[in-house]
PDB file of N, CA and C in Angstrom:
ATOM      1  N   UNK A   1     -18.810  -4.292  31.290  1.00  0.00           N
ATOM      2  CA  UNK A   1     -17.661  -3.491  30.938  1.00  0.00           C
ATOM      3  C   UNK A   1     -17.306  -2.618  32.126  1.00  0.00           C
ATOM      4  N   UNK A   2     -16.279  -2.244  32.431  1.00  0.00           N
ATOM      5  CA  UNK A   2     -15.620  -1.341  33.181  1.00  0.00           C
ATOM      6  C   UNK A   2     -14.084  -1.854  33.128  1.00  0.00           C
ATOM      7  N   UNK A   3     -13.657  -1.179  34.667  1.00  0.00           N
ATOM      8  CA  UNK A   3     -12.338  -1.469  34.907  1.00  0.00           C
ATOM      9  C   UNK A   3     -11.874  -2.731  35.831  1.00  0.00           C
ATOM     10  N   UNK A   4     -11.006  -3.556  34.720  1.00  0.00           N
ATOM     11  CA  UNK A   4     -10.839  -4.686  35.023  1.00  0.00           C
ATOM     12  C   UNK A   4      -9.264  -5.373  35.896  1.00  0.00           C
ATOM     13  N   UNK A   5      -8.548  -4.297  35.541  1.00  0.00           N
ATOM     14  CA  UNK A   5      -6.860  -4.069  35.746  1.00  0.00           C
ATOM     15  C   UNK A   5      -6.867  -2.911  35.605  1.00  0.00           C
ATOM     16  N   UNK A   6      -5.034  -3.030  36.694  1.00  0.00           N
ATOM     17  CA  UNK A   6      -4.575  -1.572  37.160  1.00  0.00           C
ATOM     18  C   UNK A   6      -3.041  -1.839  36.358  1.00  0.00           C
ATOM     19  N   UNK A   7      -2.554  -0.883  35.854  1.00  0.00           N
ATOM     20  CA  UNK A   7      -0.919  -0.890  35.332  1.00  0.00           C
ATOM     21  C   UNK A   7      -0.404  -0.422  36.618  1.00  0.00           C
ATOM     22  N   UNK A   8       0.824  -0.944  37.451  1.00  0.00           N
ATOM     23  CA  UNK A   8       1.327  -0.365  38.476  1.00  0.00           C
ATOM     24  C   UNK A   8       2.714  -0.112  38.010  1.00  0.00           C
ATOM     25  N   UNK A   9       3.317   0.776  38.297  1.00  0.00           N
ATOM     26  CA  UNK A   9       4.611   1.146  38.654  1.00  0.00           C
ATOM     27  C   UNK A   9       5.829   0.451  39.686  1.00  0.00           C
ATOM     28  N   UNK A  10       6.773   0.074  38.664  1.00  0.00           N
ATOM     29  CA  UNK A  10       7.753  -0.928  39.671  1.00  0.00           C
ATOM     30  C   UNK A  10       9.024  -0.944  39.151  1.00  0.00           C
ATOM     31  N   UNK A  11       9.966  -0.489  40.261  1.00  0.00           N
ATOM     32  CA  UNK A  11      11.333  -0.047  39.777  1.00  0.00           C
ATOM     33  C   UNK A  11      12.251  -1.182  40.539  1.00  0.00           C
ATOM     34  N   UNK A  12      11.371  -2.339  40.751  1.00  0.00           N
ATOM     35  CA  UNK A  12      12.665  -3.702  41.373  1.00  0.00           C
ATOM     36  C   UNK A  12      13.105  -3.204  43.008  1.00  0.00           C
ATOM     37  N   UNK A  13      13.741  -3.787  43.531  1.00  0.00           N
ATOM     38  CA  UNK A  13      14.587  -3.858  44.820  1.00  0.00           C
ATOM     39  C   UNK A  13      14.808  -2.015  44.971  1.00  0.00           C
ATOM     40  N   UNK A  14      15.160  -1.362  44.000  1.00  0.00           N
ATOM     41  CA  UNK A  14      15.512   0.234  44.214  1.00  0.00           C
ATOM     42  C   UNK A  14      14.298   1.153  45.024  1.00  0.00           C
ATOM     43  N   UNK A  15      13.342   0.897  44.861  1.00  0.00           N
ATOM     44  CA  UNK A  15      12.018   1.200  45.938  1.00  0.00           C
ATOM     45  C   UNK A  15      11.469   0.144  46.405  1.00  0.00           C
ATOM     46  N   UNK A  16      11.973  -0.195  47.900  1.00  0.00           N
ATOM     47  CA  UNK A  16      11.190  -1.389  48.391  1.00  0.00           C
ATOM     48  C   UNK A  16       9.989  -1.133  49.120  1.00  0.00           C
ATOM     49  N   UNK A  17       9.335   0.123  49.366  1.00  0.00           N
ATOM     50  CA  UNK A  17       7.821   0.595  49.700  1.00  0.00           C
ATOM     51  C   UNK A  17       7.001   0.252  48.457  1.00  0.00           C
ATOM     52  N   UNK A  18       7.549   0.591  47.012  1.00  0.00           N
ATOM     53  CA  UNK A  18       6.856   0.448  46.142  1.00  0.00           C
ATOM     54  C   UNK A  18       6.565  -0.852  45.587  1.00  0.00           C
ATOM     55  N   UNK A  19       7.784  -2.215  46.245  1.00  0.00           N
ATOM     56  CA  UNK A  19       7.683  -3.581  45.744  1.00  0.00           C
ATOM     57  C   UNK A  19       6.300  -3.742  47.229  1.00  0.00           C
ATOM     58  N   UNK A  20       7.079  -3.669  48.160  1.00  0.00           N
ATOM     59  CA  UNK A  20       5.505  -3.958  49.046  1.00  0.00           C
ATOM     60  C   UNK A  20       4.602  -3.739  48.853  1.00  0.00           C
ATOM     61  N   UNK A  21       4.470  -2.683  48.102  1.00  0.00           N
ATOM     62  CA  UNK A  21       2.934  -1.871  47.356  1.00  0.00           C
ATOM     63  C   UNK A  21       2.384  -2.717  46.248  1.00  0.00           C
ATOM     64  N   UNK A  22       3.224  -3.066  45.631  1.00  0.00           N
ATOM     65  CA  UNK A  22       2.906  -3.788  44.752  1.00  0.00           C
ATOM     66  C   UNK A  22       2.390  -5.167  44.648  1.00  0.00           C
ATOM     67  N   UNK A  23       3.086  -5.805  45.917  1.00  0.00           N
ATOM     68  CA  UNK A  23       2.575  -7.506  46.089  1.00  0.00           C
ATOM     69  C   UNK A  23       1.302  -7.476  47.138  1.00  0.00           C
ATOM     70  N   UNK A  24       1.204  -6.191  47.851  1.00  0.00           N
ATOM     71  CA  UNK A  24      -0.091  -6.200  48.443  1.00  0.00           C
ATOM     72  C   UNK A  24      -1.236  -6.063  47.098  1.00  0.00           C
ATOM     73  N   UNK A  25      -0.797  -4.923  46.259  1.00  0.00           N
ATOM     74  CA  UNK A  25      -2.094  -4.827  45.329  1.00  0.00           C
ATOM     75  C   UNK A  25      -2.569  -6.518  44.166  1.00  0.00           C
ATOM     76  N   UNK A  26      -1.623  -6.660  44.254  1.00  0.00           N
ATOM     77  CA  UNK A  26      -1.435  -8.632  43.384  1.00  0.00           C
ATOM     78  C   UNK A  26      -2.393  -9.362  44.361  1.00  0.00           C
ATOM     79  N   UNK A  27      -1.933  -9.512  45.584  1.00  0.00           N
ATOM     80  CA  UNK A  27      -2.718 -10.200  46.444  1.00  0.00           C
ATOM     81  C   UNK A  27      -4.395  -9.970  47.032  1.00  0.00           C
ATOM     82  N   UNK A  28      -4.488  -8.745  46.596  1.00  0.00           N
ATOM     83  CA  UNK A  28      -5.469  -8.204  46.958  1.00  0.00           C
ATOM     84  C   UNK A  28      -6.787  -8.467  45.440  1.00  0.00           C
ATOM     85  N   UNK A  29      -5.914  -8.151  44.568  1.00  0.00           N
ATOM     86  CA  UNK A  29      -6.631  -8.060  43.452  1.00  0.00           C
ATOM     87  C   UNK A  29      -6.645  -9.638  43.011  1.00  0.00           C
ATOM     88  N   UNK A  30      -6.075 -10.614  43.457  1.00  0.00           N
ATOM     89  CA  UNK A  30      -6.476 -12.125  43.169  1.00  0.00           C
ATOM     90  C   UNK A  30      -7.859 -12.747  43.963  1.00  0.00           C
ATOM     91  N   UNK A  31      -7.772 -11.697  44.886  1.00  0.00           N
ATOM     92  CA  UNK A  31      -9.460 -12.748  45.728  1.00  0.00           C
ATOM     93  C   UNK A  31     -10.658 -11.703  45.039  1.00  0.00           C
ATOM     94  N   UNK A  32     -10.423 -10.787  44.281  1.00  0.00           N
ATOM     95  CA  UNK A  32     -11.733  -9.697  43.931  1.00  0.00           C
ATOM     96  C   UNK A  32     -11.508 -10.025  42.469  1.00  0.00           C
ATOM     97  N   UNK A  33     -11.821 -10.725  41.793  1.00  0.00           N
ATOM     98  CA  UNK A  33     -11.424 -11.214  40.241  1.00  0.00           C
ATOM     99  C   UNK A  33     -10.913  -9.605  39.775  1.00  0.00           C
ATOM    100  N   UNK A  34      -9.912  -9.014  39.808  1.00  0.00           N
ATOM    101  CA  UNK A  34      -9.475  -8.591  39.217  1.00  0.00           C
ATOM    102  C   UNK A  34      -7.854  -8.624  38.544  1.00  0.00           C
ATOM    103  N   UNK A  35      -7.270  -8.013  37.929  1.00  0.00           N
ATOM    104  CA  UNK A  35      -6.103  -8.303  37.447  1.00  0.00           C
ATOM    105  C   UNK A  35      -5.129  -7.013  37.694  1.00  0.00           C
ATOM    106  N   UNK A  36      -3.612  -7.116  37.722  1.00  0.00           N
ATOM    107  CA  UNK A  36      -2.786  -6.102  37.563  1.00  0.00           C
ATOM    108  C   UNK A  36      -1.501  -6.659  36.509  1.00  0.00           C
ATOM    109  N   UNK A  37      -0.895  -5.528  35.986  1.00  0.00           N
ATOM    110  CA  UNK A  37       0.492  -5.605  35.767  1.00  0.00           C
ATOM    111  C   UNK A  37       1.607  -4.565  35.718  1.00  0.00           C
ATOM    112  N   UNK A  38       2.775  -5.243  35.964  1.00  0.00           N
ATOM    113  CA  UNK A  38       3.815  -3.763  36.219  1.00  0.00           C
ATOM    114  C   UNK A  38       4.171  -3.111  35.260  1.00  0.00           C
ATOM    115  N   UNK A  39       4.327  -1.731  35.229  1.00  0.00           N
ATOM    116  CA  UNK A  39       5.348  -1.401  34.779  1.00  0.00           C
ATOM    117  C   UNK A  39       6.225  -1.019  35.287  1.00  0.00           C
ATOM    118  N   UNK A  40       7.534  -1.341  34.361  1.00  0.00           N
ATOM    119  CA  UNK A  40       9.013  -1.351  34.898  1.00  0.00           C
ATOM    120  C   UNK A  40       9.547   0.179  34.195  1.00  0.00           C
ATOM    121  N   UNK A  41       9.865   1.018  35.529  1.00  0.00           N
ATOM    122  CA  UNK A  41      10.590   2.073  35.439  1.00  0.00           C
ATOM    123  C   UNK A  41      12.324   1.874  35.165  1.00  0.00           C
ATOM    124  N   UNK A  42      13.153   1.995  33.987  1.00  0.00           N
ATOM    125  CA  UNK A  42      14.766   1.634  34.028  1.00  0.00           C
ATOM    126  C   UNK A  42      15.348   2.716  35.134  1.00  0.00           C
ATOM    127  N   UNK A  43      16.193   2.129  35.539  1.00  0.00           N
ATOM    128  CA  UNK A  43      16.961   3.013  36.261  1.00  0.00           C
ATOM    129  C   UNK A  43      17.606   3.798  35.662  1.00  0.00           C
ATOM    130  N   UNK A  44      18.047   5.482  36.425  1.00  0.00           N
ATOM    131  CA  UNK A  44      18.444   6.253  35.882  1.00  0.00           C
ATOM    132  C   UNK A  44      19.762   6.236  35.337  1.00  0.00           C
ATOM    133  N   UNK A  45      20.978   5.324  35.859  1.00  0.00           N
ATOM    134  CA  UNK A  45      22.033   5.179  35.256  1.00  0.00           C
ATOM    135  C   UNK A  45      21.780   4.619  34.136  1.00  0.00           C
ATOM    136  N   UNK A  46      22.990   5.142  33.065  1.00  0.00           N
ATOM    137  CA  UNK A  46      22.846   4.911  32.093  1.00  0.00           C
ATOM    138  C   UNK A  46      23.662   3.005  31.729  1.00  0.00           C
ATOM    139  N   UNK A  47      25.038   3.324  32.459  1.00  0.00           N
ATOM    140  CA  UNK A  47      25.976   2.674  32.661  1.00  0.00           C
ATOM    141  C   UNK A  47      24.775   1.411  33.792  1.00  0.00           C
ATOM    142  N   UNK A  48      24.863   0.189  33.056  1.00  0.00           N
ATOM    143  CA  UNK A  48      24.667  -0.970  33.835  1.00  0.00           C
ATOM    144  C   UNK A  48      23.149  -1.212  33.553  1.00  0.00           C
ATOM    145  N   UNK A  49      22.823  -0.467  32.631  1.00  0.00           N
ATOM    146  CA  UNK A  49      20.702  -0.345  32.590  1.00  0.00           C
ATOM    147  C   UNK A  49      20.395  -1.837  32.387  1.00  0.00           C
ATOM    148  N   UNK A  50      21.066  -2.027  31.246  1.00  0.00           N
ATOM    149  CA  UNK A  50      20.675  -3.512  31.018  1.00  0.00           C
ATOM    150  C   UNK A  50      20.600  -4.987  31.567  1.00  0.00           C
ATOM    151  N   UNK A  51      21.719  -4.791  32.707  1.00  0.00           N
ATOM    152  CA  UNK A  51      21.839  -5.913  33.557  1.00  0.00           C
ATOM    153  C   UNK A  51      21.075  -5.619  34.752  1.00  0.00           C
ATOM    154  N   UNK A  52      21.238  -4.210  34.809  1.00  0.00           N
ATOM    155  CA  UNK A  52      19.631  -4.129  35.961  1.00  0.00           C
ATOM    156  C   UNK A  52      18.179  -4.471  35.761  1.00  0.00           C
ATOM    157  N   UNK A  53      18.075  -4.085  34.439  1.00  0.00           N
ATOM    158  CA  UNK A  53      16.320  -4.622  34.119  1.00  0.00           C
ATOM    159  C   UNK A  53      16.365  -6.062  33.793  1.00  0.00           C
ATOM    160  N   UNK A  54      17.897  -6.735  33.197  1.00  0.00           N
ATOM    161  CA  UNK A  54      17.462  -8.285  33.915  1.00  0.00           C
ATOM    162  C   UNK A  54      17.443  -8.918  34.798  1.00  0.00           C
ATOM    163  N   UNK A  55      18.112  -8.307  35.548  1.00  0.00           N
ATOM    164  CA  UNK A  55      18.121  -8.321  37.587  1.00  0.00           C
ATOM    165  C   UNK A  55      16.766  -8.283  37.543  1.00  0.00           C
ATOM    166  N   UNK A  56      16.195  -7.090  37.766  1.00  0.00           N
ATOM    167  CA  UNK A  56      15.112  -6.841  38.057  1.00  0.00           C
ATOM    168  C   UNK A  56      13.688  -7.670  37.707  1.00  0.00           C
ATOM    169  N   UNK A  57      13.461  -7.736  36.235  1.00  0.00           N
ATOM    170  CA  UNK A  57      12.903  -8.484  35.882  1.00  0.00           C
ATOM    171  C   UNK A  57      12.679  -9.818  36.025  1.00  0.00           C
ATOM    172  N   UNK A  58      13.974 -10.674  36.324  1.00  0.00           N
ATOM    173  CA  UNK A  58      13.895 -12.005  36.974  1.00  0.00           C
ATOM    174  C   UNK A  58      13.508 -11.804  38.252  1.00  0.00           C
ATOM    175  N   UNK A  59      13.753 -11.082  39.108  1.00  0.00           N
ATOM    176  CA  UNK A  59      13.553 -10.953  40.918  1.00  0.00           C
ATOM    177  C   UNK A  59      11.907 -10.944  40.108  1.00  0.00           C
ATOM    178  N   UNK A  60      11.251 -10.177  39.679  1.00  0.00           N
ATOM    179  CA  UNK A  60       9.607  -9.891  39.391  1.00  0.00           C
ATOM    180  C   UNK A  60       9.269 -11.151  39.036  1.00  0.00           C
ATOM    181  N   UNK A  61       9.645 -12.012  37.625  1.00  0.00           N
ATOM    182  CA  UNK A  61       9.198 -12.844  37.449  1.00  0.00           C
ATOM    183  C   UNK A  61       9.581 -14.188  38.700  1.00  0.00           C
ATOM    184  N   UNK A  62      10.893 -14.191  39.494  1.00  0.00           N
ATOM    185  CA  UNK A  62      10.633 -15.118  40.592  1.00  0.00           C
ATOM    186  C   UNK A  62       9.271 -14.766  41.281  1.00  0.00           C
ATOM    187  N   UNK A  63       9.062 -13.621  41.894  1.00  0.00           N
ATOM    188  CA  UNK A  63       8.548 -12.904  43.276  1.00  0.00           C
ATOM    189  C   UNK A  63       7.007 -13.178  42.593  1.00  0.00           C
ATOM    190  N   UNK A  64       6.771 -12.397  41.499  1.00  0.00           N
ATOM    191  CA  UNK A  64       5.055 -12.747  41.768  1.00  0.00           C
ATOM    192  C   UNK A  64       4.551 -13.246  40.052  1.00  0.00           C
ATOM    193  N   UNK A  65       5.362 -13.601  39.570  1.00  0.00           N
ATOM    194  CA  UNK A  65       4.792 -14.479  38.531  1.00  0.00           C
ATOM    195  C   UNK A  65       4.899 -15.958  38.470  1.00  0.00           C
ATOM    196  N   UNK A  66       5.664 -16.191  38.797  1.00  0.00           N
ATOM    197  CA  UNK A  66       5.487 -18.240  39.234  1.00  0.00           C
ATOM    198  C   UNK A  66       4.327 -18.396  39.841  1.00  0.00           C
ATOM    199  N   UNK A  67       4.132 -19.658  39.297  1.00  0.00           N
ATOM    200  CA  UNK A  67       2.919 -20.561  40.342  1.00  0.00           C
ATOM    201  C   UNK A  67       3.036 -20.377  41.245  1.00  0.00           C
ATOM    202  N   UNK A  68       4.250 -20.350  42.058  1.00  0.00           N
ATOM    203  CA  UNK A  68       4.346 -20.663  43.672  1.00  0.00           C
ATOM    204  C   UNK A  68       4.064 -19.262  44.600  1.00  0.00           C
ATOM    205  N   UNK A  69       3.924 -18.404  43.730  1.00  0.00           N
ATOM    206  CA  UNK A  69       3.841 -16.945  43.853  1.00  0.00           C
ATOM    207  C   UNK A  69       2.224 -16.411  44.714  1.00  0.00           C
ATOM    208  N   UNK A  70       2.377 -16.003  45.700  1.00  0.00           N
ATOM    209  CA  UNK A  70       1.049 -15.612  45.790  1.00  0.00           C
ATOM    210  C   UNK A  70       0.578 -14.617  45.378  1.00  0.00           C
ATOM    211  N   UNK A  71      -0.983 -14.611  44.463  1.00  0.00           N
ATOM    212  CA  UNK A  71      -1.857 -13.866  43.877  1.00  0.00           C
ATOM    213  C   UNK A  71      -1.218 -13.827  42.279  1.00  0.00           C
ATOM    214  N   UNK A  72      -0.194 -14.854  42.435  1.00  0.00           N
ATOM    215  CA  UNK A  72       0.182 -14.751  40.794  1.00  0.00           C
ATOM    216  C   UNK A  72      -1.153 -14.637  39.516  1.00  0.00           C
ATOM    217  N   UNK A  73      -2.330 -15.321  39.856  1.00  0.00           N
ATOM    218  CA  UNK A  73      -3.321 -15.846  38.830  1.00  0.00           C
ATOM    219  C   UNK A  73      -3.820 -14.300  38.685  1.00  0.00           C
ATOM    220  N   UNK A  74      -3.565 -13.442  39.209  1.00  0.00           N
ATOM    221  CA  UNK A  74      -4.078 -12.113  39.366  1.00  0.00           C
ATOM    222  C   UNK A  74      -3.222 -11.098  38.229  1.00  0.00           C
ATOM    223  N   UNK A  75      -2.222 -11.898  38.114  1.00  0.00           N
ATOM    224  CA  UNK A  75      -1.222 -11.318  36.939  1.00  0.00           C
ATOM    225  C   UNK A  75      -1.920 -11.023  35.793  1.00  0.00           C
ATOM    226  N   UNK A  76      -1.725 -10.150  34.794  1.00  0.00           N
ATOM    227  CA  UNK A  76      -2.564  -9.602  32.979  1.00  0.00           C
ATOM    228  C   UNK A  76      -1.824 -10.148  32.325  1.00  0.00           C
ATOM    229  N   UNK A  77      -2.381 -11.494  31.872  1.00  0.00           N
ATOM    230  CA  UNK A  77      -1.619 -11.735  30.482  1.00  0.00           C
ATOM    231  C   UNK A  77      -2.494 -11.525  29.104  1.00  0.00           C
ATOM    232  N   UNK A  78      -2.023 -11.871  27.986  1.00  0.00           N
ATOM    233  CA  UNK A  78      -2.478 -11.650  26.741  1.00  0.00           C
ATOM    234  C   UNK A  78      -2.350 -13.289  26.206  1.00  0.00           C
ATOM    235  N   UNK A  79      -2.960 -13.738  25.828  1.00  0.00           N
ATOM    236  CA  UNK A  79      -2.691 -14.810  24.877  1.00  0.00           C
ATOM    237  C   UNK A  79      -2.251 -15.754  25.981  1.00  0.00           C
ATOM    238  N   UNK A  80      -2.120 -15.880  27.268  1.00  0.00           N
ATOM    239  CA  UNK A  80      -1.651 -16.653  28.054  1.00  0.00           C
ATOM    240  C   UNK A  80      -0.026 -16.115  28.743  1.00  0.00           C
ATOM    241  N   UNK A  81       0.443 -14.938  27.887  1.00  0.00           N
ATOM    242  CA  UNK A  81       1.808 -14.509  28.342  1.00  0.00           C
ATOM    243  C   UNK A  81       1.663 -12.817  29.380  1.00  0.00           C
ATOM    244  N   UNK A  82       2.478 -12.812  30.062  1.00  0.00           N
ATOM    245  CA  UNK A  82       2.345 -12.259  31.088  1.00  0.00           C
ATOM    246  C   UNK A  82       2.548 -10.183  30.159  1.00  0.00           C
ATOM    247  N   UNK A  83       1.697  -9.478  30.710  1.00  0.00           N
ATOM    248  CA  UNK A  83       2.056  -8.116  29.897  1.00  0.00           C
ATOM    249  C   UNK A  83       2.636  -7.474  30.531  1.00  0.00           C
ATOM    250  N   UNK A  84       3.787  -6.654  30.144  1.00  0.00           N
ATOM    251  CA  UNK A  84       4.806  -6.396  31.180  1.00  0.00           C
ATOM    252  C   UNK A  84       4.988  -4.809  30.030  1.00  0.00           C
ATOM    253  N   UNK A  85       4.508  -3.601  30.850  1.00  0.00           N
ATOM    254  CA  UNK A  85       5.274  -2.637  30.229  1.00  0.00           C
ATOM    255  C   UNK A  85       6.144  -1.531  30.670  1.00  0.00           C
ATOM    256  N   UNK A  86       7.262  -0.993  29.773  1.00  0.00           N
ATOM    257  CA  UNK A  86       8.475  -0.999  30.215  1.00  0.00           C
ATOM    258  C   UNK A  86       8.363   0.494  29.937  1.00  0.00           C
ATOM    259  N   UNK A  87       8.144   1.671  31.009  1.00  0.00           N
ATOM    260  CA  UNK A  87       8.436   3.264  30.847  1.00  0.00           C
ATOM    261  C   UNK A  87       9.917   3.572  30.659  1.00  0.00           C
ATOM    262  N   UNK A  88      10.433   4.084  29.552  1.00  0.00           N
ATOM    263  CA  UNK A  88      11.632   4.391  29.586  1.00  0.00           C
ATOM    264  C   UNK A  88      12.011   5.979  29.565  1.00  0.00           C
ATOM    265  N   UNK A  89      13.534   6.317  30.266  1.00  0.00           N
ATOM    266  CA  UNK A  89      13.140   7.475  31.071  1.00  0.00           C
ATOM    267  C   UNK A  89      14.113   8.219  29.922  1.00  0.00           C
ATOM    268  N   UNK A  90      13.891   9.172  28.985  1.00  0.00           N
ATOM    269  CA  UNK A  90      13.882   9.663  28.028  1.00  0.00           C
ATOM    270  C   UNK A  90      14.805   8.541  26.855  1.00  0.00           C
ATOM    271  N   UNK A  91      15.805   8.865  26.576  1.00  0.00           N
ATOM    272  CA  UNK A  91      16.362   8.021  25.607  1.00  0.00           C
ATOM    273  C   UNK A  91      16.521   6.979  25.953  1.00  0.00           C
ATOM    274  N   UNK A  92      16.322   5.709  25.455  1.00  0.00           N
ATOM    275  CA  UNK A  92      16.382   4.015  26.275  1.00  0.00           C
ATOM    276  C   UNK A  92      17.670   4.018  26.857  1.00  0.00           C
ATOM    277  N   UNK A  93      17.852   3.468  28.118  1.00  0.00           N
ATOM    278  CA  UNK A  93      19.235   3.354  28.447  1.00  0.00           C
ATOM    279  C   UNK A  93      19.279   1.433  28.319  1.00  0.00           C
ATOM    280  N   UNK A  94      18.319   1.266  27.958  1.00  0.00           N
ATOM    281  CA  UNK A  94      18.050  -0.729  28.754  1.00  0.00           C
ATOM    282  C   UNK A  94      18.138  -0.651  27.310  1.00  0.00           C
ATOM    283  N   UNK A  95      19.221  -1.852  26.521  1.00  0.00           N
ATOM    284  CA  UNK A  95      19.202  -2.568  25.442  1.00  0.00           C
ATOM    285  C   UNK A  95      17.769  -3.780  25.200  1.00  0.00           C
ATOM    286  N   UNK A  96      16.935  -2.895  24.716  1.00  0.00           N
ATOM    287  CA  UNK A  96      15.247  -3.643  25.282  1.00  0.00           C
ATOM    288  C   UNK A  96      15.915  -4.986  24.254  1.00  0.00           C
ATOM    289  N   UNK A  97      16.051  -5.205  23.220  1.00  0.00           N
ATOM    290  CA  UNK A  97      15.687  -5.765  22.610  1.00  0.00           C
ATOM    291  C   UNK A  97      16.708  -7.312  22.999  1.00  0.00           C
ATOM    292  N   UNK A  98      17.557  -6.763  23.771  1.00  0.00           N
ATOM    293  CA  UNK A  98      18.348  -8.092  24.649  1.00  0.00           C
ATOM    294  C   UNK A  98      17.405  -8.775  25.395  1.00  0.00           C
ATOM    295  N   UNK A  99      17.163  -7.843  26.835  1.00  0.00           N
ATOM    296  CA  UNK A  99      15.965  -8.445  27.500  1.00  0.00           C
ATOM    297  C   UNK A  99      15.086  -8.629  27.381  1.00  0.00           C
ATOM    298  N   UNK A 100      14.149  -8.055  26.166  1.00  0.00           N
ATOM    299  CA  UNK A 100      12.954  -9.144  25.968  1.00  0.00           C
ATOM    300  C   UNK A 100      13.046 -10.448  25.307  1.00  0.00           C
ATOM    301  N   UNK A 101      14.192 -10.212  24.604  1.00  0.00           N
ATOM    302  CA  UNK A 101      14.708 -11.260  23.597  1.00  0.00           C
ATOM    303  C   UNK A 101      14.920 -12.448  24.187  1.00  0.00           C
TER     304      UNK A 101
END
């Protein structure tokens, strides 16, 4: 028992120190059996939330969840599906139930 995965913080293309941060820690954590997954910060506009977190979310699932992805196997899934959790920044501005849908 201990710590097996890290939840990271990831706001898409809008912090690109923090996407680099992020595919280093994926890559890093695939050769040390460990695991990560993001969470997705919505952007602060209210206007457009929803087509940004599916922007966003597809760029993530291209970038490091495909096979072709490096350190993808390093990804946290549940049941075989990838766990993806979504901080929302006081009242939802992202119509969640579109994009997870």
């Amino acid at each position: 028992m201990g710590i097996s995965a890290f939840v990271v913080n990831w706001y898409g293309d809008r912090e690109p120190f923090i996407d680099r941060s992020y595919a280093l820690m994926q890559m890093i954590a695939s050769g040390n059996n460990f695991h990560v997954a993001m969470m997705y910060d919505e952007a602060d506009e209210e206007e457009g939330a929803t087509d940004q977190a599916i922007a966003d979310l597809t760029m993530f699932q291209d970038t490091y969840l495909s096979s072709k992805s490096s350190g993808h196997q390093a990804y946290l899934t549940y049941e075989g599906r990838p766990v993806i959790f979504i901080f929302p920044r006081g009242v939802t501005r992202t119509g969640t139930s579109y994009v997870l849908g």
